[in-house]
Structure formats: C-alpha cells, structure tokens
PDB file of N, CA and C in Angstrom:
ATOM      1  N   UNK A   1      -2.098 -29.656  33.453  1.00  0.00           N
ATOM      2  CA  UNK A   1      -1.264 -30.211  32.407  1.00  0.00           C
ATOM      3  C   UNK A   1      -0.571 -31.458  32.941  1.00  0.00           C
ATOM      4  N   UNK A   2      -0.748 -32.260  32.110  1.00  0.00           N
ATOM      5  CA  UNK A   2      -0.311 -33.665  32.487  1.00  0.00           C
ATOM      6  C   UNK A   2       1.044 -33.785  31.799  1.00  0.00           C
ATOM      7  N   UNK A   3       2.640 -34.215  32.093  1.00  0.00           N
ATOM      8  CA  UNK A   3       3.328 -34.624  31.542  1.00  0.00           C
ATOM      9  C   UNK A   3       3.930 -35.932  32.106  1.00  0.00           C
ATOM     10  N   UNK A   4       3.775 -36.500  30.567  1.00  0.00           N
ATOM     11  CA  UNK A   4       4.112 -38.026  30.641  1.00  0.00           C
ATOM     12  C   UNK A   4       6.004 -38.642  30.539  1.00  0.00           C
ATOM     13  N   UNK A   5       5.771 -39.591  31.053  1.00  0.00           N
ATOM     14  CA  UNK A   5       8.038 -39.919  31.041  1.00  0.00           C
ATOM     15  C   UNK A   5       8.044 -41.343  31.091  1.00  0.00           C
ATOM     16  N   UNK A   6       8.988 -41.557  30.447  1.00  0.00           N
ATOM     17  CA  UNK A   6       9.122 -43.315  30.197  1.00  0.00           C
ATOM     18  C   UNK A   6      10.408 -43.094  31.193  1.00  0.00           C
ATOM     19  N   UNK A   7      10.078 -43.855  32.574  1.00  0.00           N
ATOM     20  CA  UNK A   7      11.313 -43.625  33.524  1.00  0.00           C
ATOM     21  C   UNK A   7      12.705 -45.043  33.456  1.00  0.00           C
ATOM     22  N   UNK A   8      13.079 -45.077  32.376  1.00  0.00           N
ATOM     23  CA  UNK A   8      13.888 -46.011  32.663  1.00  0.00           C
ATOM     24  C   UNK A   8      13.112 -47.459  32.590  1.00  0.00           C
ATOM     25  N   UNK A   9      11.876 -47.213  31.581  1.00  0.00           N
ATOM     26  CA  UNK A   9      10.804 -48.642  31.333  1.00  0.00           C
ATOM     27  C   UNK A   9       9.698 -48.104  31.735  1.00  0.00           C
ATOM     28  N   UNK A  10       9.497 -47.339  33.068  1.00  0.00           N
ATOM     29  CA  UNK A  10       8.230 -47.392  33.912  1.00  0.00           C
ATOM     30  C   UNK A  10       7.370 -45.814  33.016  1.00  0.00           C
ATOM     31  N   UNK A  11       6.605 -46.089  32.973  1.00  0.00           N
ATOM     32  CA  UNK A  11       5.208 -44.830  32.650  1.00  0.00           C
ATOM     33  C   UNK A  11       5.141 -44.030  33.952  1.00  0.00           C
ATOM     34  N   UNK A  12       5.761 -42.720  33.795  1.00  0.00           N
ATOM     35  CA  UNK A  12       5.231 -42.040  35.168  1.00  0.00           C
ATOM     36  C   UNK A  12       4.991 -40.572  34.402  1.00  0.00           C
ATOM     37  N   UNK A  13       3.940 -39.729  35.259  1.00  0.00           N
ATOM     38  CA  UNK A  13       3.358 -38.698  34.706  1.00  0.00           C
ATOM     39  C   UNK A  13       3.771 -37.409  35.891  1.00  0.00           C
ATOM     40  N   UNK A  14       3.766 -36.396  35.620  1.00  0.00           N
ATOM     41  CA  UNK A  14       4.093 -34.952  36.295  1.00  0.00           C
ATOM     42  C   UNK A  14       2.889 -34.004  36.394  1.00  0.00           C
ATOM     43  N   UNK A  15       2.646 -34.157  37.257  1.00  0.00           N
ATOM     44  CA  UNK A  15       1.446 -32.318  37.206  1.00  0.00           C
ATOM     45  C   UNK A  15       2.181 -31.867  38.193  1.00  0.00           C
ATOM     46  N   UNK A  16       1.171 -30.198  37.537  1.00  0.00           N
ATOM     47  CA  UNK A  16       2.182 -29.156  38.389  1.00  0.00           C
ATOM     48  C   UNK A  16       0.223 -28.848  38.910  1.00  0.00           C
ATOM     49  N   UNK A  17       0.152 -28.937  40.545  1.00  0.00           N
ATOM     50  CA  UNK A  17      -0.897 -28.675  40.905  1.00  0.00           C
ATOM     51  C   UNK A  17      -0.686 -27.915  41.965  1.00  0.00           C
ATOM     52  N   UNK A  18      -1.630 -26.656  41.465  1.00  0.00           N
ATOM     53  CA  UNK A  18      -1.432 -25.186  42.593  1.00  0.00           C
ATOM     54  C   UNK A  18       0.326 -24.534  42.077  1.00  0.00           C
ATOM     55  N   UNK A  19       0.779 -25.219  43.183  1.00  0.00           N
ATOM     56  CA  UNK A  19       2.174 -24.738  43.656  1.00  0.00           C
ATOM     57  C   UNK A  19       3.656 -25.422  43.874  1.00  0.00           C
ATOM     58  N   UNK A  20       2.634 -27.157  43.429  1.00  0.00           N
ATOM     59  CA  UNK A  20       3.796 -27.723  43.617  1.00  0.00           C
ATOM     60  C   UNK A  20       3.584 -29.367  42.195  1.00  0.00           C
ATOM     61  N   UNK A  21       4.933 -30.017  42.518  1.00  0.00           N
ATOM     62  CA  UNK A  21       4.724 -30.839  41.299  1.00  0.00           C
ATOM     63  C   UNK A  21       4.291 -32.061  41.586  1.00  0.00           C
ATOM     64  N   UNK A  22       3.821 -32.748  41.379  1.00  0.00           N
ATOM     65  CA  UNK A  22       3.537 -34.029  42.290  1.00  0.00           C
ATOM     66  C   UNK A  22       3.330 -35.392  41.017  1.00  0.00           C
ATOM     67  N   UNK A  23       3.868 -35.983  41.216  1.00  0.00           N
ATOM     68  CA  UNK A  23       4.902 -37.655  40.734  1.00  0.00           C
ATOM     69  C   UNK A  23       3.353 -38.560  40.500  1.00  0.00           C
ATOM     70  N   UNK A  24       3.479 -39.236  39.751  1.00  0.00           N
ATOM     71  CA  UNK A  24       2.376 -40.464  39.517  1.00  0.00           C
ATOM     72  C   UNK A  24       3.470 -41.443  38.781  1.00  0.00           C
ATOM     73  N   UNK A  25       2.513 -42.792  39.469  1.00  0.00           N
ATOM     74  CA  UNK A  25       2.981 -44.150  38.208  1.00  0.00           C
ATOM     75  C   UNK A  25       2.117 -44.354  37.528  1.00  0.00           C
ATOM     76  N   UNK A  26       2.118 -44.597  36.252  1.00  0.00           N
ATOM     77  CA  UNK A  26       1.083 -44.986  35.359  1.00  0.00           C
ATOM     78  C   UNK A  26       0.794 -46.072  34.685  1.00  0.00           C
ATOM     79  N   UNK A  27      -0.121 -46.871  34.995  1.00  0.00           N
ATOM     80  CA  UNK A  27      -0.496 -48.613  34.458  1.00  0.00           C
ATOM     81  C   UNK A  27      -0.801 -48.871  33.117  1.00  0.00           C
ATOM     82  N   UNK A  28      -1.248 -49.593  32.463  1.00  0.00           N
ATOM     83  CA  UNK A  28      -1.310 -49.509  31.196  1.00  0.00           C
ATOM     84  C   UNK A  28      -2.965 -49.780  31.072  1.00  0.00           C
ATOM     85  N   UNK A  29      -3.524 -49.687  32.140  1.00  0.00           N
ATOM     86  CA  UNK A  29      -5.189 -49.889  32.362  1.00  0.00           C
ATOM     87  C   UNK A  29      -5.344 -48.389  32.237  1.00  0.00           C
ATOM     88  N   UNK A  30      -4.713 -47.017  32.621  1.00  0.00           N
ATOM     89  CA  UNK A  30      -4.780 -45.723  32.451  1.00  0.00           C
ATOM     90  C   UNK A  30      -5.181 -45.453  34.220  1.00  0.00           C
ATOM     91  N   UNK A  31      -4.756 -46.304  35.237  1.00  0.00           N
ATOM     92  CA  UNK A  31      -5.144 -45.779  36.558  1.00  0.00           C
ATOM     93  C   UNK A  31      -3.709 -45.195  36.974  1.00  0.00           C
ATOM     94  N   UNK A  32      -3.692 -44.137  37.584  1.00  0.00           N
ATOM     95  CA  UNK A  32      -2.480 -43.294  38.197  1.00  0.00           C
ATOM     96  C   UNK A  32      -2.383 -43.409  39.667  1.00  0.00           C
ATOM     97  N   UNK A  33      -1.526 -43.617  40.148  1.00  0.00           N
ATOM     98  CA  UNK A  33      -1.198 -43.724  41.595  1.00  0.00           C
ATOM     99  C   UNK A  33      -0.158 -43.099  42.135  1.00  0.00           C
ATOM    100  N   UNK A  34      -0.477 -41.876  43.003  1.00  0.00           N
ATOM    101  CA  UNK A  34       0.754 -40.624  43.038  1.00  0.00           C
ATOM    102  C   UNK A  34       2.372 -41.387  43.784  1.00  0.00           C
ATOM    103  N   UNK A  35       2.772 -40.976  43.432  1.00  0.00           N
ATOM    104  CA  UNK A  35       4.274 -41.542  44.428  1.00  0.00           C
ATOM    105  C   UNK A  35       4.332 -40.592  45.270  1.00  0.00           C
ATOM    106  N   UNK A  36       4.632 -40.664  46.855  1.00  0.00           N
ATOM    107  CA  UNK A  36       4.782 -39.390  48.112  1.00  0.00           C
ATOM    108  C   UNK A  36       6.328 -39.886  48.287  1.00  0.00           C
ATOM    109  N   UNK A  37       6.560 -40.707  48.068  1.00  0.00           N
ATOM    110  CA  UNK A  37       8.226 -40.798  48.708  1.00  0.00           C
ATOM    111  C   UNK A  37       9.380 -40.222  47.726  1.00  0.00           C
ATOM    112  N   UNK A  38       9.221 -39.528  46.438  1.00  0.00           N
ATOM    113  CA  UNK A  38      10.011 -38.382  45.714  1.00  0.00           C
ATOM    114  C   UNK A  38       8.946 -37.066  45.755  1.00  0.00           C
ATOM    115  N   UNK A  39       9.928 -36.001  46.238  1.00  0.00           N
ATOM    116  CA  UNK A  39       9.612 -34.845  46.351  1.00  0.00           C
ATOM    117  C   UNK A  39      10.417 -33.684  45.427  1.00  0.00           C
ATOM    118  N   UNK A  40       9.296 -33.075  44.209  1.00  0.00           N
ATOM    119  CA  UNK A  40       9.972 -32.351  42.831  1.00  0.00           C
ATOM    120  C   UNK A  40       9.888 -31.315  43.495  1.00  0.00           C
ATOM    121  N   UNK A  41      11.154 -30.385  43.713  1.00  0.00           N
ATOM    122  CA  UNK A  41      10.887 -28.949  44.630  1.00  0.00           C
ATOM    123  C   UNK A  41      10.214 -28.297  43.553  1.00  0.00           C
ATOM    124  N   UNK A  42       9.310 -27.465  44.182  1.00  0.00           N
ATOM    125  CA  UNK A  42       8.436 -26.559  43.177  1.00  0.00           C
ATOM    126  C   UNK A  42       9.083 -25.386  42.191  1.00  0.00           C
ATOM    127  N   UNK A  43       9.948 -24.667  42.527  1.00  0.00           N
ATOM    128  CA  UNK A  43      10.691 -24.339  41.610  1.00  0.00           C
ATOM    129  C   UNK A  43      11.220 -24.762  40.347  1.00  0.00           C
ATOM    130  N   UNK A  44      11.641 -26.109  40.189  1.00  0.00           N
ATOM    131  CA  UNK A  44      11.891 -27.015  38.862  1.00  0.00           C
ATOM    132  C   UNK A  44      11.382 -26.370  38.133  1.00  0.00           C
ATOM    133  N   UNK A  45      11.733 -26.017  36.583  1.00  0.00           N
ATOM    134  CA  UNK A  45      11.697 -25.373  35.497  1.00  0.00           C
ATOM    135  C   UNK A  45      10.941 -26.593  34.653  1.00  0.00           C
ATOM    136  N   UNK A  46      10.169 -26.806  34.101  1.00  0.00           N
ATOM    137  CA  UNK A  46       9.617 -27.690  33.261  1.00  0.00           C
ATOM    138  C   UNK A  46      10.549 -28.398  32.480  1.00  0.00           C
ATOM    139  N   UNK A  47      11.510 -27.753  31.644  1.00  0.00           N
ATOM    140  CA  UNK A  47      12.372 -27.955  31.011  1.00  0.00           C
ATOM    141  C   UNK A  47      13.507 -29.074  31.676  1.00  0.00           C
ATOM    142  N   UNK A  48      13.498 -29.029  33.212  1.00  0.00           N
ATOM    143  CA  UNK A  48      14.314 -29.677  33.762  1.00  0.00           C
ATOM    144  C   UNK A  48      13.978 -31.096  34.715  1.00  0.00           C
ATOM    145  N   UNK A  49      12.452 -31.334  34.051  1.00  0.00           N
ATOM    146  CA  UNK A  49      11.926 -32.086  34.716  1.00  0.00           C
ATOM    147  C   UNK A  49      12.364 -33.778  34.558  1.00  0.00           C
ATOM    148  N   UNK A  50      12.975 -34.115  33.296  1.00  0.00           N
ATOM    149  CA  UNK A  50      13.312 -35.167  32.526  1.00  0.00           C
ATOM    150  C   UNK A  50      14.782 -35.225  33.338  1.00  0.00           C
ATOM    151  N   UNK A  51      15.516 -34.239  33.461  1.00  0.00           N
ATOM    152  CA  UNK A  51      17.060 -34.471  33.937  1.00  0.00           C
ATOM    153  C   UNK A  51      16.966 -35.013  35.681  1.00  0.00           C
ATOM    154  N   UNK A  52      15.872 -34.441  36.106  1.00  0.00           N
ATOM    155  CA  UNK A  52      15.758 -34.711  37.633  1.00  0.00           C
ATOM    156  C   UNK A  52      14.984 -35.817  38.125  1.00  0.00           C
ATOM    157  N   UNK A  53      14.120 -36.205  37.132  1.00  0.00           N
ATOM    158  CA  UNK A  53      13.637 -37.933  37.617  1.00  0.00           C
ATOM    159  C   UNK A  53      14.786 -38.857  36.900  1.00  0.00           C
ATOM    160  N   UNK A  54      15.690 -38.161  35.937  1.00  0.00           N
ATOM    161  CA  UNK A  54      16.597 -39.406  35.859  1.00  0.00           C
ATOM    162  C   UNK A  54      17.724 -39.384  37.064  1.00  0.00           C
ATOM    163  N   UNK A  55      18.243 -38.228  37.734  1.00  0.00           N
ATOM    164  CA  UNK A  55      18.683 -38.135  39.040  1.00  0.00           C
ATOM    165  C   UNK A  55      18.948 -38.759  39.815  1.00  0.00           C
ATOM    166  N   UNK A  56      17.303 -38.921  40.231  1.00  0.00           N
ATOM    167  CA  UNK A  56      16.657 -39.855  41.156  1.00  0.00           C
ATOM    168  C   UNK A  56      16.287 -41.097  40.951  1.00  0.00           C
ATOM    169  N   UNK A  57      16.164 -41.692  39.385  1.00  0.00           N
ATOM    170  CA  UNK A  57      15.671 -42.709  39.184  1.00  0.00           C
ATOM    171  C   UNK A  57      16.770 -43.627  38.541  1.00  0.00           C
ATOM    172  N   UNK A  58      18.000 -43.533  38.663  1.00  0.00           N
ATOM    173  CA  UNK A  58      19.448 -43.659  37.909  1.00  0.00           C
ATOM    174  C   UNK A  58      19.557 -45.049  38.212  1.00  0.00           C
ATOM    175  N   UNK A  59      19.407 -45.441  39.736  1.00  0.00           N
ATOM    176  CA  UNK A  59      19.626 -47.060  39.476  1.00  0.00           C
ATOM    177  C   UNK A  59      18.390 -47.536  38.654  1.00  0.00           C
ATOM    178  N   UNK A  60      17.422 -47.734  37.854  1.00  0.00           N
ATOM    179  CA  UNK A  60      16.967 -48.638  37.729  1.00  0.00           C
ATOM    180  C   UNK A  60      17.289 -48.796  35.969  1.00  0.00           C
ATOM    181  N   UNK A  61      18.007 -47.708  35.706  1.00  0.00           N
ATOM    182  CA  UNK A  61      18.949 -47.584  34.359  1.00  0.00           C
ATOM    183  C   UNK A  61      19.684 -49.187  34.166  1.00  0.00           C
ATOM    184  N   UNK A  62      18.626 -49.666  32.695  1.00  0.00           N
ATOM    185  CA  UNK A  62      19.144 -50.883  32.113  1.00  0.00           C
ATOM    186  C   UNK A  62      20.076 -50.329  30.646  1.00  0.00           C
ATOM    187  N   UNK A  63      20.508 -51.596  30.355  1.00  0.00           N
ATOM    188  CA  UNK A  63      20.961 -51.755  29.045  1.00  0.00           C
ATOM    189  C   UNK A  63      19.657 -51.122  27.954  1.00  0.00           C
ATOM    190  N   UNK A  64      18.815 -51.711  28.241  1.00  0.00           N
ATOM    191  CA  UNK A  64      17.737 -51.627  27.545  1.00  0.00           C
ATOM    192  C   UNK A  64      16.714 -50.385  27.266  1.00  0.00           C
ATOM    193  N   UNK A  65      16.582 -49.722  29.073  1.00  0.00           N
ATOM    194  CA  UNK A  65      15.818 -48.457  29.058  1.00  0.00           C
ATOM    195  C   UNK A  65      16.999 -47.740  29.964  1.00  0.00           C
ATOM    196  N   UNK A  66      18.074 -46.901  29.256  1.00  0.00           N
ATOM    197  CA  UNK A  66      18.976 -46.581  29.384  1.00  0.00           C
ATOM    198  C   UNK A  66      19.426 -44.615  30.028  1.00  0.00           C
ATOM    199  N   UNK A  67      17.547 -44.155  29.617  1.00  0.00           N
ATOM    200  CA  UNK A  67      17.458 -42.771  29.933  1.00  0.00           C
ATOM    201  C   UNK A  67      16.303 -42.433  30.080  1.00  0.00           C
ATOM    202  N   UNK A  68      15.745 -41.569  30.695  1.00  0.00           N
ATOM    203  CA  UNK A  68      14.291 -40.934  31.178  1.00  0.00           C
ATOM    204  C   UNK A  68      14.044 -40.109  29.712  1.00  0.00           C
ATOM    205  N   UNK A  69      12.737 -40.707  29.060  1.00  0.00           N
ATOM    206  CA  UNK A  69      12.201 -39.996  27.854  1.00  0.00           C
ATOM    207  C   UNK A  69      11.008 -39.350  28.141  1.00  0.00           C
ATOM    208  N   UNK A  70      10.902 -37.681  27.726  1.00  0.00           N
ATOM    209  CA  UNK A  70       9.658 -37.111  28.062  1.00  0.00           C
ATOM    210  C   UNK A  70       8.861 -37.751  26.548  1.00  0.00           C
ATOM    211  N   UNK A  71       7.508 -38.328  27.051  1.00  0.00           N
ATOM    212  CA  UNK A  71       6.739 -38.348  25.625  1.00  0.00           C
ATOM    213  C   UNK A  71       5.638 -37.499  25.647  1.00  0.00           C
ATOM    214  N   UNK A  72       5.373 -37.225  24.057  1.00  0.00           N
ATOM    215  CA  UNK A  72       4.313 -36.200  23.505  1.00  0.00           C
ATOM    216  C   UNK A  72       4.680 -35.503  24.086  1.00  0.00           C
TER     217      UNK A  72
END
C-alpha cells in the first residue's frame, strides 16, 4: 500500500514494507527515490502518519503550503 502526502509543497509517499515504514520523494515524471535520512519507527499507527512527517518536516512550512496533506 502506497500512501501519498503533499509535504509542505513536496510529493512524498509512505509504504509500510515487511515491518517497517520507509519515506520516498516523488517527481512529477512518477520516479520515487526513498529518503534514508528520516526514520518512521515501525510502530506509527497509520492514522498518525500525516502528524509525524509534519514533525519532522515543520521548517519547510510556507505561507503557502502551510500543513502536511494526506491525498486519496
């Protein structure tokens, strides 16, 4: 299961693979490129996945893209 997030502007996607969750950026060509330097502890509740990349992703919070949106 793929979940998609508008991070503050940027396209980034979530899988939960095996046992753990692991981070992608997403281009607008549709190529994904994992991020290793944020680590989603595997426990995270799905539900809480939107509150914890905004967490982590808080400085890049504009006027403009102001909050982490889960889409679809």
């Amino acid at each position: 299961m793929i979940i998609k997030f508008d991070v503050f502007g940027k396209q980034m996607s979530v899988i939960k693979s095996e046992h753990e969750w692991q981070l992608f950026n997403e281009s607008d060509t549709g190529i994904r490129s994992r991020v290793y330097d944020v680590m989603i502890p595997s426990d995270i509740d799905e539900s809480k996945l939107e509150k914890y990349l905004d967490d982590i992703y808080h400085e890049y919070a504009s006027e403009k893209h102001s909050k982490v949106k889960r889409l679809k």
